[in-house]
Protein backbone atom coordinates (compact mmCIF):
# COMPACT_ATOMS: atom_id res chain seq x y z
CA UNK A 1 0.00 0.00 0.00
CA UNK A 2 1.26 3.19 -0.96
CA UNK A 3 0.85 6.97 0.98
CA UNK A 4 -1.32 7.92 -1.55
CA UNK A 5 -3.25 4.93 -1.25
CA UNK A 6 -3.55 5.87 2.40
CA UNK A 7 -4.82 9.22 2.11
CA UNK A 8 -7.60 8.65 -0.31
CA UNK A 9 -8.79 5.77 1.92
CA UNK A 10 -9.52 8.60 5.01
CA UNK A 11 -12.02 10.08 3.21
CA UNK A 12 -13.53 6.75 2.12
CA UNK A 13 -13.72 5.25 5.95
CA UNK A 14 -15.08 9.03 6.79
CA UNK A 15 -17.95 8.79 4.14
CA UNK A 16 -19.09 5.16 4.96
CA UNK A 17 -18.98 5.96 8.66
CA UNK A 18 -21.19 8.57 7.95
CA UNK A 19 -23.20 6.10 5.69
CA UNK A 20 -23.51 3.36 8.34
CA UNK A 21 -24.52 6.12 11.31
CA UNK A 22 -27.61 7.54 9.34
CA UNK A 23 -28.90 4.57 8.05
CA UNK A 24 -28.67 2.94 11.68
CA UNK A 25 -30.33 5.55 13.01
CA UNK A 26 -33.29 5.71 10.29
CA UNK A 27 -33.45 1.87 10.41
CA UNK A 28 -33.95 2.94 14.51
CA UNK A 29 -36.59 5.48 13.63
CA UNK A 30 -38.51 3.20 11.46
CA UNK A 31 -38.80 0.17 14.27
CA UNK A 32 -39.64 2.37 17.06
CA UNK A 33 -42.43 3.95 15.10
CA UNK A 34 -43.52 0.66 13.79
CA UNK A 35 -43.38 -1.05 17.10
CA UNK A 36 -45.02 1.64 19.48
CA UNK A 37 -47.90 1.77 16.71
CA UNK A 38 -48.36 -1.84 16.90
CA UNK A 39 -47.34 -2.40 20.61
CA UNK A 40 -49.83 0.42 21.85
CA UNK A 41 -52.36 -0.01 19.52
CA UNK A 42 -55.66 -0.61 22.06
CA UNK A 43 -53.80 2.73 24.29
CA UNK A 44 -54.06 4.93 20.84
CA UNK A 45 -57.33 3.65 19.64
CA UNK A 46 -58.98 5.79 22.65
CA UNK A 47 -57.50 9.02 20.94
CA UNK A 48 -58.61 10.58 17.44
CA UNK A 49 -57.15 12.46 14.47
CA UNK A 50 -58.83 13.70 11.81
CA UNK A 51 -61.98 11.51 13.47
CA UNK A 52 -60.58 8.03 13.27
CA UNK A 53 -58.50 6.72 16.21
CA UNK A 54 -54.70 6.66 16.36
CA UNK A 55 -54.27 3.55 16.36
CA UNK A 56 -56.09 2.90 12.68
CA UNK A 57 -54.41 6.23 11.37
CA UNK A 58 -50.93 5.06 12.12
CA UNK A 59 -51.75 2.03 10.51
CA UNK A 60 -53.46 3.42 7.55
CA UNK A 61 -51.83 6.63 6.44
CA UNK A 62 -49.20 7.73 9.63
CA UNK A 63 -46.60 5.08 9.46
CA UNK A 64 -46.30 5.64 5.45
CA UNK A 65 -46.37 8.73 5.35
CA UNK A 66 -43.48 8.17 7.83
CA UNK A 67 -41.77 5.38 5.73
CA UNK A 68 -41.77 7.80 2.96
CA UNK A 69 -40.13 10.55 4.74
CA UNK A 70 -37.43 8.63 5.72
CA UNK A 71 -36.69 7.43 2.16
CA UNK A 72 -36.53 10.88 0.98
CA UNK A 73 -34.49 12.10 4.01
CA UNK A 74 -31.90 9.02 3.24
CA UNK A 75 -31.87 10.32 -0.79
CA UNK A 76 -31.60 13.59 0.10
CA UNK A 77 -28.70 13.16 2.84
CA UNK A 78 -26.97 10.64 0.77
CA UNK A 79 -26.90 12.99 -2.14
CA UNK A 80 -25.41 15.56 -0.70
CA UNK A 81 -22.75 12.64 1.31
CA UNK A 82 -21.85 11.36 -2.05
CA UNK A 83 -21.43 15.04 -3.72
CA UNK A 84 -18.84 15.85 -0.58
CA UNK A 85 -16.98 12.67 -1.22
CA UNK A 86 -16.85 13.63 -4.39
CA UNK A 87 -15.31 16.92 -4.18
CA UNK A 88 -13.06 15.56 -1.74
CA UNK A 89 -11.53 12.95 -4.38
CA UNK A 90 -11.06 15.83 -6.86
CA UNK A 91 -9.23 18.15 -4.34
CA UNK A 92 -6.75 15.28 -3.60
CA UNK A 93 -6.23 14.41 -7.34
């Protein structure tokens, strides 16, 4: 391995640290929301939103609406992750 070899693989460590961080932490987001819907299901079904109880909105429209925020977030944040790593490769070259 040569010192060039070494400094372009800081970066690369940097940008799939950052990688494996946010999607950990999404994948977190997405079972705690889908297991305190399902988990406390009977507990929300005594509250409404928009007239129907919690319980059958997070099933129905909450939790995908949800699931689709967090796809967007991870496209938009991984976008802008790749573009950095990007630049950074070019300033070393």
């Amino acid at each position: 391995m040569t010192p060039d070899d070494i400094e372009t693989t800081v970066p690369t460590q940097r940008y799939w640290q950052r990688t494996r961080r946010m999607t950990v932490g999404l994948l977190l987001v997405w079972f705690v929301v889908t297991f305190l819907s399902i988990f406390f299901a009977r507990q929300l079904a005594g509250y409404t939103l928009f007239g129907w109880p919690v319980s059958f909105f997070m099933a129905a429209q909450g939790s995908t609406l949800l699931y689709v925020a967090i796809v967007a977030f991870y496209a938009w944040r991984m976008r802008r992750l790749d573009r950095a790593h990007r630049e950074e490769g070019e300033e070393r070259a």
